[in-house]
C-alpha atoms as a PDB file:
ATOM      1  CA  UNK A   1      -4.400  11.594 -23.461  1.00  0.00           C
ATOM      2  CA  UNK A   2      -2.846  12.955 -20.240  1.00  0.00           C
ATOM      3  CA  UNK A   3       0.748  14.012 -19.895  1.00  0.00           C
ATOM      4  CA  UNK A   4       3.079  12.490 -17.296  1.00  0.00           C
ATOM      5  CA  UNK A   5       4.061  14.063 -14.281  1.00  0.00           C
ATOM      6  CA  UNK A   6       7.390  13.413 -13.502  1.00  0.00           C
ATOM      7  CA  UNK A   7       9.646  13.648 -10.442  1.00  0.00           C
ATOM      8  CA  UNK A   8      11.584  16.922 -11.440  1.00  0.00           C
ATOM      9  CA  UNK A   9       8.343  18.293 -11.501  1.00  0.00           C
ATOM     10  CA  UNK A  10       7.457  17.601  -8.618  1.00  0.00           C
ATOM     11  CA  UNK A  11      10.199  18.427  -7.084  1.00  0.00           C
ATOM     12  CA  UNK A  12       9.981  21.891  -9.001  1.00  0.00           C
ATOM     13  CA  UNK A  13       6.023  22.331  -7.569  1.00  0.00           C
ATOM     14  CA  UNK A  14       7.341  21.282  -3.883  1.00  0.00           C
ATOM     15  CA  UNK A  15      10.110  24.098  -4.337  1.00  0.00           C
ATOM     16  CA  UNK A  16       7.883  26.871  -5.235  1.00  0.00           C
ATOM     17  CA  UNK A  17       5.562  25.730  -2.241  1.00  0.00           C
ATOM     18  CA  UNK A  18       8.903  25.758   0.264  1.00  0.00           C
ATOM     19  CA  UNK A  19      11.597  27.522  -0.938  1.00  0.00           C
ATOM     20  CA  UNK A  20      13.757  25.050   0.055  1.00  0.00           C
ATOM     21  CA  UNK A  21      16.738  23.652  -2.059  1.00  0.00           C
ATOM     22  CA  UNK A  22      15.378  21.444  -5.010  1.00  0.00           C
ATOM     23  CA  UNK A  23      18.762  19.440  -4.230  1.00  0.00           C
ATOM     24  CA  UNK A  24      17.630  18.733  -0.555  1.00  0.00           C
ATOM     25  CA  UNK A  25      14.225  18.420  -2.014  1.00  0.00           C
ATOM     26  CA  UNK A  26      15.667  15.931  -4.303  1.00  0.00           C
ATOM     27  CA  UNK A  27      17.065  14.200  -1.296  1.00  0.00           C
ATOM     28  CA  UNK A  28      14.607  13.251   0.519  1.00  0.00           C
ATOM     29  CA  UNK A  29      12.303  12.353  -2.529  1.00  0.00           C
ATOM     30  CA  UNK A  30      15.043   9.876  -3.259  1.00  0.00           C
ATOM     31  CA  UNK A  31      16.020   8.473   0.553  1.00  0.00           C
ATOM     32  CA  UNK A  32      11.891   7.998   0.415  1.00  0.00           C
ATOM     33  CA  UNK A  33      10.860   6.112  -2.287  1.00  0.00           C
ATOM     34  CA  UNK A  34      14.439   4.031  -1.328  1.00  0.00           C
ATOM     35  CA  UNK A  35      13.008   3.329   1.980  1.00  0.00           C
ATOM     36  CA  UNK A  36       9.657   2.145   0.450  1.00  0.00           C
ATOM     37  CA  UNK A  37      11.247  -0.008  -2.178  1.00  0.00           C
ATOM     38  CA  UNK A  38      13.476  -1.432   1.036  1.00  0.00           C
ATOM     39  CA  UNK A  39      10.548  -2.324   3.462  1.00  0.00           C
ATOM     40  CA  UNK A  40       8.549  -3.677  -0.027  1.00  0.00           C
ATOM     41  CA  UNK A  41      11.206  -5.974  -0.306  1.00  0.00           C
ATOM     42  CA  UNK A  42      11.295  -7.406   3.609  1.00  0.00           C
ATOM     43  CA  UNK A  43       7.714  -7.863   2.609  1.00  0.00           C
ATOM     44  CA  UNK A  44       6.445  -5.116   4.610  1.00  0.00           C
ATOM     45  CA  UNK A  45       3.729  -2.793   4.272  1.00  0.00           C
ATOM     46  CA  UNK A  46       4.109   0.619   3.745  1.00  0.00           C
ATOM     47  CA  UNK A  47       1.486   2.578   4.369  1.00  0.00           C
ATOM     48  CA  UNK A  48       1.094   6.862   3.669  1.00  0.00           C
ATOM     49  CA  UNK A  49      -2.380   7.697   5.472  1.00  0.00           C
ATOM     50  CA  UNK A  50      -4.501   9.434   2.958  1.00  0.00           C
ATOM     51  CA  UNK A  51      -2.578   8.782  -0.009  1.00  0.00           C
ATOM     52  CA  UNK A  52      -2.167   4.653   0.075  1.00  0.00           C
ATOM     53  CA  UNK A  53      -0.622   1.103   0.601  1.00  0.00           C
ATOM     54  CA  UNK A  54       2.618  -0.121  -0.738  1.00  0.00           C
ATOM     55  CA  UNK A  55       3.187  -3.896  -1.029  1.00  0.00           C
ATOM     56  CA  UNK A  56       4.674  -7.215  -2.461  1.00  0.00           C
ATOM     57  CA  UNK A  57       2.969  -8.764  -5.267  1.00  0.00           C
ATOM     58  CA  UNK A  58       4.500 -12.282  -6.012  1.00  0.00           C
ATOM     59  CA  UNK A  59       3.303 -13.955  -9.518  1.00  0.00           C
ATOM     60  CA  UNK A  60       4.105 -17.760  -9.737  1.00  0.00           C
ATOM     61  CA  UNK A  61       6.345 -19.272 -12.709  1.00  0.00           C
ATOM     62  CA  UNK A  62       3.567 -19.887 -15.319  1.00  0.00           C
ATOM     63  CA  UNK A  63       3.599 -21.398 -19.208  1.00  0.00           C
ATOM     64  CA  UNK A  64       2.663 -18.993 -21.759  1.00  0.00           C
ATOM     65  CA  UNK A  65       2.658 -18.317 -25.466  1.00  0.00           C
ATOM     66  CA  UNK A  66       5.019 -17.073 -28.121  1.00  0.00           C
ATOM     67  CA  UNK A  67       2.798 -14.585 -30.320  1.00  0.00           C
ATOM     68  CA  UNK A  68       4.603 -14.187 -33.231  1.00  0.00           C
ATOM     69  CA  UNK A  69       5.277 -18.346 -33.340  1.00  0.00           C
ATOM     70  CA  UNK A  70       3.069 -19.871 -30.794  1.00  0.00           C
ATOM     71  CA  UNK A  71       5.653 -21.703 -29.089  1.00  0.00           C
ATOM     72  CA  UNK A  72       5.038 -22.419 -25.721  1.00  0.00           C
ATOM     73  CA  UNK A  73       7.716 -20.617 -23.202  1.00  0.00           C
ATOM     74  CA  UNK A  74       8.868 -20.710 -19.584  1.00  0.00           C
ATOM     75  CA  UNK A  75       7.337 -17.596 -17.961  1.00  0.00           C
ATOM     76  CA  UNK A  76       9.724 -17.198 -14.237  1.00  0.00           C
ATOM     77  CA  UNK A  77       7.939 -16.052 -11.237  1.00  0.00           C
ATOM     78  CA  UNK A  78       8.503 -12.358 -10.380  1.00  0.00           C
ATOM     79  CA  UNK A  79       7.774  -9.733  -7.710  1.00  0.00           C
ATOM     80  CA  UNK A  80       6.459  -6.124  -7.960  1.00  0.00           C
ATOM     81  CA  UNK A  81       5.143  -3.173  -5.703  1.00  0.00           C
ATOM     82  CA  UNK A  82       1.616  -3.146  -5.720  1.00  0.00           C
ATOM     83  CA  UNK A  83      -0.189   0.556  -4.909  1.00  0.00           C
ATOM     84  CA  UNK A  84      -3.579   0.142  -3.516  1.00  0.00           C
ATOM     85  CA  UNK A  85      -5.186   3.617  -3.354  1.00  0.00           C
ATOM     86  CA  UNK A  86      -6.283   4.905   0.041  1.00  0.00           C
ATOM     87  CA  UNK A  87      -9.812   5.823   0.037  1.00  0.00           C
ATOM     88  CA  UNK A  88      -9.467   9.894   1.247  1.00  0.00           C
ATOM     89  CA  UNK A  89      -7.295   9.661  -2.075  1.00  0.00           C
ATOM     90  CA  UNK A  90      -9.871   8.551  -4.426  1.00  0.00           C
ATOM     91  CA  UNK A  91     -12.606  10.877  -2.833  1.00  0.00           C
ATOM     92  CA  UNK A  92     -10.896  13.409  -4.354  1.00  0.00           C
ATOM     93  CA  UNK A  93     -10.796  12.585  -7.933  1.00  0.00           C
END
């Protein structure tokens, strides 16, 4: 199973790289993904050339299924980012 890589590490990786300030790294990491998150919302696109595509994924209130009882339930529509992989990305798995 592979291990997670998480955003402290990342930010630790990009320091070493930099030497910049893992707070200003930190920064910018987190005034980034906000921006994404905010134009996902509008119902933009966000595109990062050579990494990938950002975007709105809207899933219609649907009936589903209780598991442990089988009762039918009330499913409400919801929203999500989808991340569609850009293709110089994927080349180089």
């Amino acid at each position: 199973m592979s291990e997670t890589y998480s955003k402290a590490q990342l930010i630790e990786d990009i320091a070493a790289k930099t030497d910049l300030p893992k707070t200003q790294i930190k920064g910018v990491l987190d005034l980034a993904f906000e921006n994404v998150v905010k134009k996902v919302k509008k119902g933009d696109r966000v595109a990062l050339a050579g990494f990938g595509t950002f975007s709105l994924r809207k899933r219609a209130a649907r009936k589903g299924r209780n598991p442990a009882t089988g009762e039918q339930i009330k499913i409400k529509a919801s929203k999500s980012i989808a991340f569609k992989v850009a293709k110089a990305a994927k080349d180089k798995l």
